[in-house]
N, C-alpha and C. Protein backbone atom coordinates (compact mmCIF):
# COMPACT_ATOMS: atom_id res chain seq x y z
N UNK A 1 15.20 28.34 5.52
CA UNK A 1 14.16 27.32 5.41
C UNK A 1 14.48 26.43 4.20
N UNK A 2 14.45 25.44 4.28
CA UNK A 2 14.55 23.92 3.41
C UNK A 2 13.71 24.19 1.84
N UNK A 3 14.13 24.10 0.74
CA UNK A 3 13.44 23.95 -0.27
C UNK A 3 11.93 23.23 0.25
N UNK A 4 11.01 23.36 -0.42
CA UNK A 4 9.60 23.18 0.07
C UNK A 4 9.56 21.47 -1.00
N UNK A 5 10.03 21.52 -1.80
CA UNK A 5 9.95 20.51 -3.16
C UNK A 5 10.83 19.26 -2.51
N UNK A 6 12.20 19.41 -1.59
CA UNK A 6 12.87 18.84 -1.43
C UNK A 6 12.48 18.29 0.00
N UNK A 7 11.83 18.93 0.89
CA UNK A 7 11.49 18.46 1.95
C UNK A 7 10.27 17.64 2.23
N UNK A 8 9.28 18.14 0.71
CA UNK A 8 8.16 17.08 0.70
C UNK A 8 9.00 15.79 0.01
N UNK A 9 9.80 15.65 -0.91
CA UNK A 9 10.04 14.28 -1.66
C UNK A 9 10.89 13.54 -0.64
N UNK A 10 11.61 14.39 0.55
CA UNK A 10 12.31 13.64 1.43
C UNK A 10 11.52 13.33 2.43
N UNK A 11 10.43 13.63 2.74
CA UNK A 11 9.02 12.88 3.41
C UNK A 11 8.38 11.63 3.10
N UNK A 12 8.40 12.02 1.73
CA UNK A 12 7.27 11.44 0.82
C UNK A 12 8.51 9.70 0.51
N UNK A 13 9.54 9.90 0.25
CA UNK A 13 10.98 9.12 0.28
C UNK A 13 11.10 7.95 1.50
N UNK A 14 11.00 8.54 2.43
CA UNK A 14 11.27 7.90 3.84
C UNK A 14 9.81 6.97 4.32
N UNK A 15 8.89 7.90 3.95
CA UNK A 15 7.58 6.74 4.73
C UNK A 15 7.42 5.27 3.02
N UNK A 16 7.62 6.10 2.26
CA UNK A 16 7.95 4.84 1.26
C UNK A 16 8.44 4.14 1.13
N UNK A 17 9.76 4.17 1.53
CA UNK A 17 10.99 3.07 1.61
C UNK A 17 10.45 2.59 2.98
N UNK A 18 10.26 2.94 3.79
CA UNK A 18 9.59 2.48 5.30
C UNK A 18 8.57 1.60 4.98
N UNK A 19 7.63 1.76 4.59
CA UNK A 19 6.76 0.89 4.46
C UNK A 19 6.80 -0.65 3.23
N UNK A 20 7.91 0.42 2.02
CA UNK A 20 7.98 -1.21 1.58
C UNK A 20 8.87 -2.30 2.38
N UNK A 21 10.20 -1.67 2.84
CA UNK A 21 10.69 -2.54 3.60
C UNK A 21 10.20 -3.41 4.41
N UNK A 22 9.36 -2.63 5.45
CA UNK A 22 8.19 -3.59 6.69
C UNK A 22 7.50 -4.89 5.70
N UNK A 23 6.92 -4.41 4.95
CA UNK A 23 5.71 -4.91 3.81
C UNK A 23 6.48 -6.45 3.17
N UNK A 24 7.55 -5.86 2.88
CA UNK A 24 8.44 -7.09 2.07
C UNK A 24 9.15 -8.05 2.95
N UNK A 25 9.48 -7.54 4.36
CA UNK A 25 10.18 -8.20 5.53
C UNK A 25 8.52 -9.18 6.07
N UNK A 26 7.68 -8.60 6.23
CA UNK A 26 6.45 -9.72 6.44
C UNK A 26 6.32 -10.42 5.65
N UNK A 27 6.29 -10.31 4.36
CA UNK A 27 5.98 -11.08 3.11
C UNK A 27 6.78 -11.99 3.28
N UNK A 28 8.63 -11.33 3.19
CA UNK A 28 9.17 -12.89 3.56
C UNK A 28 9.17 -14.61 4.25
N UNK A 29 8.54 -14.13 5.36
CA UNK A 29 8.00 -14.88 6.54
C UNK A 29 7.10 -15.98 6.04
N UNK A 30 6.07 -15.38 5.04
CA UNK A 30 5.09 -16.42 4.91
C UNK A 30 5.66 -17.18 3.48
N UNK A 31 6.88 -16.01 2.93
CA UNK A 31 6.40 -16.89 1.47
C UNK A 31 7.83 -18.10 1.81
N UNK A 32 8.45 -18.11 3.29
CA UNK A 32 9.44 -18.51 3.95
C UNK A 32 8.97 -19.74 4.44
N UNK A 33 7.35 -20.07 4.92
CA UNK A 33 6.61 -21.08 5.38
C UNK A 33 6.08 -20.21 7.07
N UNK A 34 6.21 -19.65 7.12
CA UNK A 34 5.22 -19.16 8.59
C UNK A 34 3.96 -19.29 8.36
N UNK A 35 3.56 -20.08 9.57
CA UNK A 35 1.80 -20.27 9.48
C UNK A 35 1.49 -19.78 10.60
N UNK A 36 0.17 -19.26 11.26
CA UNK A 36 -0.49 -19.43 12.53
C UNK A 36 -1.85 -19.72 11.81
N UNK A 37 -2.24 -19.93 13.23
CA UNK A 37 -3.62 -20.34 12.81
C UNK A 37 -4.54 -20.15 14.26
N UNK A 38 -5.51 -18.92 14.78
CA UNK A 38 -5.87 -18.82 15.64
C UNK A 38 -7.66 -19.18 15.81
N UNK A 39 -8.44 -18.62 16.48
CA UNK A 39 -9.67 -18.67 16.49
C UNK A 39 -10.59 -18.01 16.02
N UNK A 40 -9.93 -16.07 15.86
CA UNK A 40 -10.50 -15.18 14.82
C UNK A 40 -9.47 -15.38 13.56
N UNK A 41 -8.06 -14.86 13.36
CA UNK A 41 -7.54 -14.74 12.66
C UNK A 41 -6.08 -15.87 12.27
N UNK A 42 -6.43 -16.06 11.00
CA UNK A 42 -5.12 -16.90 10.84
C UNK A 42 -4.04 -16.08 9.66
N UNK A 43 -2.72 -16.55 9.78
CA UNK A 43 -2.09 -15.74 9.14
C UNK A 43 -1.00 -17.07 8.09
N UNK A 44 -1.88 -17.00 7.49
CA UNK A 44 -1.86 -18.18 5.66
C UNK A 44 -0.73 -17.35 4.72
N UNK A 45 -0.44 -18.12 3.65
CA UNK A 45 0.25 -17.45 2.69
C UNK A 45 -1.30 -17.41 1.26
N UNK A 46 -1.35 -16.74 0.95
CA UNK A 46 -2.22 -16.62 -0.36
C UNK A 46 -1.40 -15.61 -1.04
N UNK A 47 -0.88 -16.15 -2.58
CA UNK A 47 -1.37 -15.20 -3.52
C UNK A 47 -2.35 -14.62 -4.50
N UNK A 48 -2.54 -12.83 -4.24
CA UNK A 48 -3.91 -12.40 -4.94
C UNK A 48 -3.34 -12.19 -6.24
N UNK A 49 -4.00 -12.51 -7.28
CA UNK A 49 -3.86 -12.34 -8.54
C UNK A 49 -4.57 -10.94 -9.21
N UNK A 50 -5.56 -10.50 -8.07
CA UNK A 50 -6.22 -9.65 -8.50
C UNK A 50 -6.12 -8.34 -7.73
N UNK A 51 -6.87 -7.34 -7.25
CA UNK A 51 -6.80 -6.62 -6.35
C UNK A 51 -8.00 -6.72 -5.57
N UNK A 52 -8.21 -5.70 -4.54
CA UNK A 52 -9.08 -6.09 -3.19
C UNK A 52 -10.07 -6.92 -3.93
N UNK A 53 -10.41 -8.27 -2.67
CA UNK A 53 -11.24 -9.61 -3.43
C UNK A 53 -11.21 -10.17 -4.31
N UNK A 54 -9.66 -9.68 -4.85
CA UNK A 54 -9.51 -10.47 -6.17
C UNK A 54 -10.07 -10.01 -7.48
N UNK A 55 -10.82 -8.69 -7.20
CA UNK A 55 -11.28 -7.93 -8.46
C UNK A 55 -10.17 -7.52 -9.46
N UNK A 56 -10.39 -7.77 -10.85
CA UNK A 56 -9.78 -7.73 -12.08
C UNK A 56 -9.11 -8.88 -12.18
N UNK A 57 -8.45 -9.80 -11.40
CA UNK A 57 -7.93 -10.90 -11.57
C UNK A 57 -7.86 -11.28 -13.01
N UNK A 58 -8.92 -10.96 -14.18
CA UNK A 58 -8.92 -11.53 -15.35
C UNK A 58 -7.46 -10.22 -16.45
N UNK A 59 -7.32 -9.94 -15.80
CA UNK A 59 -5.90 -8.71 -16.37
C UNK A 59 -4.99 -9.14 -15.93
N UNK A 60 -4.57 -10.28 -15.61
CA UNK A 60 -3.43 -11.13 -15.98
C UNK A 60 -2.06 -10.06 -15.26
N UNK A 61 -1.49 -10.46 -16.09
CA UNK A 61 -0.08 -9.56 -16.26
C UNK A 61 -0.25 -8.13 -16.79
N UNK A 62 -1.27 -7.35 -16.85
CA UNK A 62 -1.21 -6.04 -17.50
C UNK A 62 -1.75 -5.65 -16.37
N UNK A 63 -2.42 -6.22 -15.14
CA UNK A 63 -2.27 -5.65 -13.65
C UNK A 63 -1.48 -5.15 -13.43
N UNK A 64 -0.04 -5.59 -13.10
CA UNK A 64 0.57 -4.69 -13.12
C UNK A 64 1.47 -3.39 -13.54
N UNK A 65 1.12 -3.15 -14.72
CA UNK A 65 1.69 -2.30 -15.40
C UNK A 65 0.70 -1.06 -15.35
N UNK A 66 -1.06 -1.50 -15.59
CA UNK A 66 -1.95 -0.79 -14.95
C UNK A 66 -1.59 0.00 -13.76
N UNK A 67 -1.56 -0.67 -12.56
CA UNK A 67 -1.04 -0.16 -11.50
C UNK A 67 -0.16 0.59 -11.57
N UNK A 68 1.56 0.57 -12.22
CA UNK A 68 2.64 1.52 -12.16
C UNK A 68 1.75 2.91 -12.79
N UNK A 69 1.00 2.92 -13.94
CA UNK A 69 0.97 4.43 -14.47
C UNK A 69 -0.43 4.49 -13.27
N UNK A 70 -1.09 3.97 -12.37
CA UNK A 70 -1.56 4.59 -11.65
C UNK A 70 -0.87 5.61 -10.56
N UNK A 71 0.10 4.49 -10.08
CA UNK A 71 0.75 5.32 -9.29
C UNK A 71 1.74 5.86 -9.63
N UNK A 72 2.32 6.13 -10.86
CA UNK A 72 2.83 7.25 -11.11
C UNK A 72 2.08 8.70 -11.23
N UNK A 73 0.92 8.52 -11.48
CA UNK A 73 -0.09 9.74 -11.70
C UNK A 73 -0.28 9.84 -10.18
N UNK A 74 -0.38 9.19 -9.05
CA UNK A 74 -0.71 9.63 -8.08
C UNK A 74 0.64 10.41 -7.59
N UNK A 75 1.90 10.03 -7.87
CA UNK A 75 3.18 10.52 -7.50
C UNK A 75 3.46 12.01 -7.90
N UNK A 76 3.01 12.15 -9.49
CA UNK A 76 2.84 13.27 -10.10
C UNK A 76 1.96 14.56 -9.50
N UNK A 77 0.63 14.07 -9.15
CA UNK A 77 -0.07 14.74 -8.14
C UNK A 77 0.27 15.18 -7.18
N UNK A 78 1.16 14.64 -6.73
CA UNK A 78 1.49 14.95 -4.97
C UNK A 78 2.67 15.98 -5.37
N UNK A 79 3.67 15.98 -6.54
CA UNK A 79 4.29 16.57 -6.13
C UNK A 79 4.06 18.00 -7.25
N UNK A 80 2.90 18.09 -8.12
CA UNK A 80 2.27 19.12 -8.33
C UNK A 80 1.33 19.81 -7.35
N UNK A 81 0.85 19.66 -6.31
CA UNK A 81 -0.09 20.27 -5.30
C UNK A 81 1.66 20.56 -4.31
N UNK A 82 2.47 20.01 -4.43
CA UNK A 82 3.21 21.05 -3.12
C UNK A 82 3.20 21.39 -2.49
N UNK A 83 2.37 20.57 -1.32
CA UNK A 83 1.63 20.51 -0.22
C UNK A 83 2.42 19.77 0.61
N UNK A 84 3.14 20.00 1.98
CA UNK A 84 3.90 18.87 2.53
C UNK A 84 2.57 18.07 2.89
N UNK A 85 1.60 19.15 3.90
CA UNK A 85 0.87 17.78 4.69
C UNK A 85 0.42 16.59 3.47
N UNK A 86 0.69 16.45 2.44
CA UNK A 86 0.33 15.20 1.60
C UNK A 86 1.38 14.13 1.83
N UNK A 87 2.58 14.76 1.78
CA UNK A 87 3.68 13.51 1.70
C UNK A 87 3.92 12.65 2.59
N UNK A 88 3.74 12.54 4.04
CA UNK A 88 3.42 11.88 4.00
C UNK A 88 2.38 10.36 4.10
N UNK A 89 1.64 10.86 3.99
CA UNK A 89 -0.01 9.95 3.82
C UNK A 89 0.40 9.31 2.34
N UNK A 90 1.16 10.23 1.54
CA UNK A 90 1.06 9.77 0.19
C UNK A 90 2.37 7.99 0.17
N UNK A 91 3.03 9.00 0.89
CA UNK A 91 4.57 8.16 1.01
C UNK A 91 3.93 6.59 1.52
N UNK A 92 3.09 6.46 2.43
CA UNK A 92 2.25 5.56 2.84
C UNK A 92 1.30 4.60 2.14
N UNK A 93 0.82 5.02 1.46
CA UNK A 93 0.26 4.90 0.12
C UNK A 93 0.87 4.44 -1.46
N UNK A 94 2.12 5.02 -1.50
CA UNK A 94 3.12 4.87 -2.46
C UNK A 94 3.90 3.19 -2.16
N UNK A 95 4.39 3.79 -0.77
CA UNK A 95 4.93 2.06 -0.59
C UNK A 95 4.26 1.14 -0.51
N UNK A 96 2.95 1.24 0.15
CA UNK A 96 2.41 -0.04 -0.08
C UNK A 96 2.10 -0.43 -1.32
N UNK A 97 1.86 0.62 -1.89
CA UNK A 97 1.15 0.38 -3.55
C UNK A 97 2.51 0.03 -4.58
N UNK A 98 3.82 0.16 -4.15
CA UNK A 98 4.90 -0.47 -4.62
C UNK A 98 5.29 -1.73 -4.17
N UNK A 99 4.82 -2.01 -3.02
CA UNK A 99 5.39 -3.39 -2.41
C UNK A 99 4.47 -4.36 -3.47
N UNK A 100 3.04 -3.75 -3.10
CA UNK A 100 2.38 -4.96 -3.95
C UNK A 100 2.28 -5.08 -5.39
N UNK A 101 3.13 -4.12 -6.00
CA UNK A 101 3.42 -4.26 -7.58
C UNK A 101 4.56 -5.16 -7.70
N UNK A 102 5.65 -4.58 -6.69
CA UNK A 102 6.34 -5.62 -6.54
C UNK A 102 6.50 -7.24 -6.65
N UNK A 103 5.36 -7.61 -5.55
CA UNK A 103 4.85 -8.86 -5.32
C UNK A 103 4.48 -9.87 -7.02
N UNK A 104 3.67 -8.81 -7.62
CA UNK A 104 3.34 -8.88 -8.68
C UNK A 104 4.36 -9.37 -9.82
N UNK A 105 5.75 -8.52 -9.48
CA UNK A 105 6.79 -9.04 -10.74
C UNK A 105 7.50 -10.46 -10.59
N UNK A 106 7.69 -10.23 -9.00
CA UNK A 106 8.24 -11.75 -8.48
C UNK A 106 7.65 -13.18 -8.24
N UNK A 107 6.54 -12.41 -7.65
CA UNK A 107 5.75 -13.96 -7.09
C UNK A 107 4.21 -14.10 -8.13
N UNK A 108 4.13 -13.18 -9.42
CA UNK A 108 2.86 -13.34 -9.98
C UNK A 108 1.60 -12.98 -9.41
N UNK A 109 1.89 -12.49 -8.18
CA UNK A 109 0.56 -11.89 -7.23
C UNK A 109 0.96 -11.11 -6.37
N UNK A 110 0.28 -10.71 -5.75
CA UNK A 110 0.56 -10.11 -4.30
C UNK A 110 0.63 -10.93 -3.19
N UNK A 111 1.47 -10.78 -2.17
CA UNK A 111 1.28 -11.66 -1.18
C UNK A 111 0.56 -11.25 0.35
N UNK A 112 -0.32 -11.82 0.41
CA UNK A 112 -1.65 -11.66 1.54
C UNK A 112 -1.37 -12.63 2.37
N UNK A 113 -1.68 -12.34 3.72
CA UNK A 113 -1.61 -13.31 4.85
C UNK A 113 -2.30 -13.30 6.13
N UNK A 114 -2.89 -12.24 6.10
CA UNK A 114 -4.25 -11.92 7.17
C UNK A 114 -5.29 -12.32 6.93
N UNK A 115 -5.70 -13.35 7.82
CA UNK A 115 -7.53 -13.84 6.99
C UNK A 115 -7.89 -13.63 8.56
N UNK A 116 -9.14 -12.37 8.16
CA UNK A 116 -9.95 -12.70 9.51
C UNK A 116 -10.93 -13.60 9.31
N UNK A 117 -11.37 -14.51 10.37
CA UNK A 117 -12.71 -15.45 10.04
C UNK A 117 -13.72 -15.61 11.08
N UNK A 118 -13.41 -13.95 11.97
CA UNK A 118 -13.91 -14.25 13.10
C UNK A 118 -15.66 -14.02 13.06
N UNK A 119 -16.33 -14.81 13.05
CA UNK A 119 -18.32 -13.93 13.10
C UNK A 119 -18.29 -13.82 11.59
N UNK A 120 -17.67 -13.46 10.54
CA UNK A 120 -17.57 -13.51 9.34
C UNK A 120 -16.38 -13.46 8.72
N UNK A 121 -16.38 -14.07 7.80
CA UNK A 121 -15.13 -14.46 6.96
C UNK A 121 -14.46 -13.03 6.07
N UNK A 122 -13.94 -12.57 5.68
CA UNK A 122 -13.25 -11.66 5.38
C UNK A 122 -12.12 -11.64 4.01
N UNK A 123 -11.68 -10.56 3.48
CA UNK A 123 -10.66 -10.80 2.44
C UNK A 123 -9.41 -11.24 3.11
N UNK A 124 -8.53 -11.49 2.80
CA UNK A 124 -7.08 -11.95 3.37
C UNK A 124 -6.27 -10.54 2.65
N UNK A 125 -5.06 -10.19 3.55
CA UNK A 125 -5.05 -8.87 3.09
C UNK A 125 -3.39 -8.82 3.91
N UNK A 126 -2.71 -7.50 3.54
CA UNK A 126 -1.17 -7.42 3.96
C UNK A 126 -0.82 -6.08 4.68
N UNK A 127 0.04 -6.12 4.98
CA UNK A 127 0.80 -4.68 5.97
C UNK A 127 0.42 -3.69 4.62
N UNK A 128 0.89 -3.94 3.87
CA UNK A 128 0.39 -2.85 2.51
C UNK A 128 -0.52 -2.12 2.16
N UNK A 129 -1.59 -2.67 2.45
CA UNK A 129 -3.10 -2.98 2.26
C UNK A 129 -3.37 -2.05 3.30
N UNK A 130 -3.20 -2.37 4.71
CA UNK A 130 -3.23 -1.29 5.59
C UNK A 130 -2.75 -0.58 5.66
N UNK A 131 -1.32 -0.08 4.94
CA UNK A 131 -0.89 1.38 4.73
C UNK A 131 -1.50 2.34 3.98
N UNK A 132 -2.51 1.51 2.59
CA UNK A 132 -2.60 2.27 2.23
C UNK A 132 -4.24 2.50 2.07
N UNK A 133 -4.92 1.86 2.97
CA UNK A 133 -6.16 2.11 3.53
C UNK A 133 -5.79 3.59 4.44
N UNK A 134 -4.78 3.78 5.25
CA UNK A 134 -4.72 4.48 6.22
C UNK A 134 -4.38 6.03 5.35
N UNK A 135 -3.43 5.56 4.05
CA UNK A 135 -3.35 6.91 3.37
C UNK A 135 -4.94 7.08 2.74
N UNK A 136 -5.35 6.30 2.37
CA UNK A 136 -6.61 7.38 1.51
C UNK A 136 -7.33 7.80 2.43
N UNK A 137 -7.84 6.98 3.57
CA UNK A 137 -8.36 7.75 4.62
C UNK A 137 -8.06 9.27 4.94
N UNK A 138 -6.19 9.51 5.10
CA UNK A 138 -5.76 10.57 5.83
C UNK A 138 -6.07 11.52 4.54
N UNK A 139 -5.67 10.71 3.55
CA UNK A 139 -5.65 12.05 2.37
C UNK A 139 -7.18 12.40 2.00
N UNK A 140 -7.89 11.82 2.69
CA UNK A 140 -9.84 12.67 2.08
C UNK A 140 -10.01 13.20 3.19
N UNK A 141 -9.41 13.03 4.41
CA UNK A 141 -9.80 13.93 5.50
C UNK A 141 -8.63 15.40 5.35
N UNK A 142 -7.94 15.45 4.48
CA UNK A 142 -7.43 16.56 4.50
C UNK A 142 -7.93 17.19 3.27
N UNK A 143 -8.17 16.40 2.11
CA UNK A 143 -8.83 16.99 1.09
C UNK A 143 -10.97 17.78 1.95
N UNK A 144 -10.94 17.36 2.95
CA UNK A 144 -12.61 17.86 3.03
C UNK A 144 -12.41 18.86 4.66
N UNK A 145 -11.28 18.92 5.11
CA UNK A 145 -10.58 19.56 5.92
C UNK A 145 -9.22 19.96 6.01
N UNK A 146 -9.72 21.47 5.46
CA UNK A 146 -8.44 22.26 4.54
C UNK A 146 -7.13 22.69 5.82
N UNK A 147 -8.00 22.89 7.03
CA UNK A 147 -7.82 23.39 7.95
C UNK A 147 -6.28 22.46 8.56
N UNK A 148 -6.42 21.48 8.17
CA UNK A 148 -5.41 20.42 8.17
C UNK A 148 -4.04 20.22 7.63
N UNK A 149 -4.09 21.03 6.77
CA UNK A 149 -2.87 20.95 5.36
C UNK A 149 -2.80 22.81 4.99
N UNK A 150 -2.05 23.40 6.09
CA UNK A 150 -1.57 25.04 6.44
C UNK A 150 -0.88 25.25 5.08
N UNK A 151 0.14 24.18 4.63
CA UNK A 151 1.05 24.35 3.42
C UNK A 151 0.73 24.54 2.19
């Protein structure tokens, strides 16, 4: 059987690099000039300066540095609990939350391009954003259902 340490970071490795890649290959597109523009949703270039809705926006450039020792403490976590079923929800979570630090060093923001405006107007938001909506989701349903995570 596989080291337990080595098979979660090679989990946790793969959905990360997976997701920033996707994340940064969309980003290209818009910050490339791709527009649509539909009847619910249009897909704009915005950069967020801040995080979801633009909250903290007034933290400048120490946004992102904030962010790295966040998610280094979340990285640290995951691989102190030694839990595979975490890696990868976390790995999911990790890349997106790297793509958009990323965004941060290059382009001064994050780059967003989903605006729903359908019946109500909405945040504008990225492949990222939904990765890592989908990890905290997965990771509180395994944190409140143990039954889930055998490892």
């Amino acid at each position: 059987m596989p080291n337990p340490t080595l098979r979660l970071s090679a989990i946790l490795l793969f959905a990360l690099v997976g997701v920033f890649i996707i994340d940064q290959n969309i980003k290209t597109l818009f910050v490339d000039g791709f527009r649509h523009y539909s009847e619910c949703i249009d897909l704009i270039l915005v950069y967020n300066k801040g995080v979801a809705f633009s909250m903290f926006a007034f933290l400048d450039e120490y946004l992102k540095y904030i962010q790295l020792v966040m998610v280094s403490g979340v990285t640290a976590y995951v691989f102190y609990l030694k839990k595979i079923c975490y890696a990868f929800p976390s790995g999911l979570l990790l890349g997106g939350a790297f793509s958009n630090i990323y965004d941060r060093f290059i382009h001064g923001g994050v780059v967003d391009m989903v605006y729903w405006h359908c019946g109500f107007n909405f945040a504008v938001f990225n492949f990222a954003d939904v990765m890592i909506d989908i990890a905290v989701l997965w990771i509180i349903i395994l944190n409140f259902k143990p039954r889930f995570c055998k490892n």
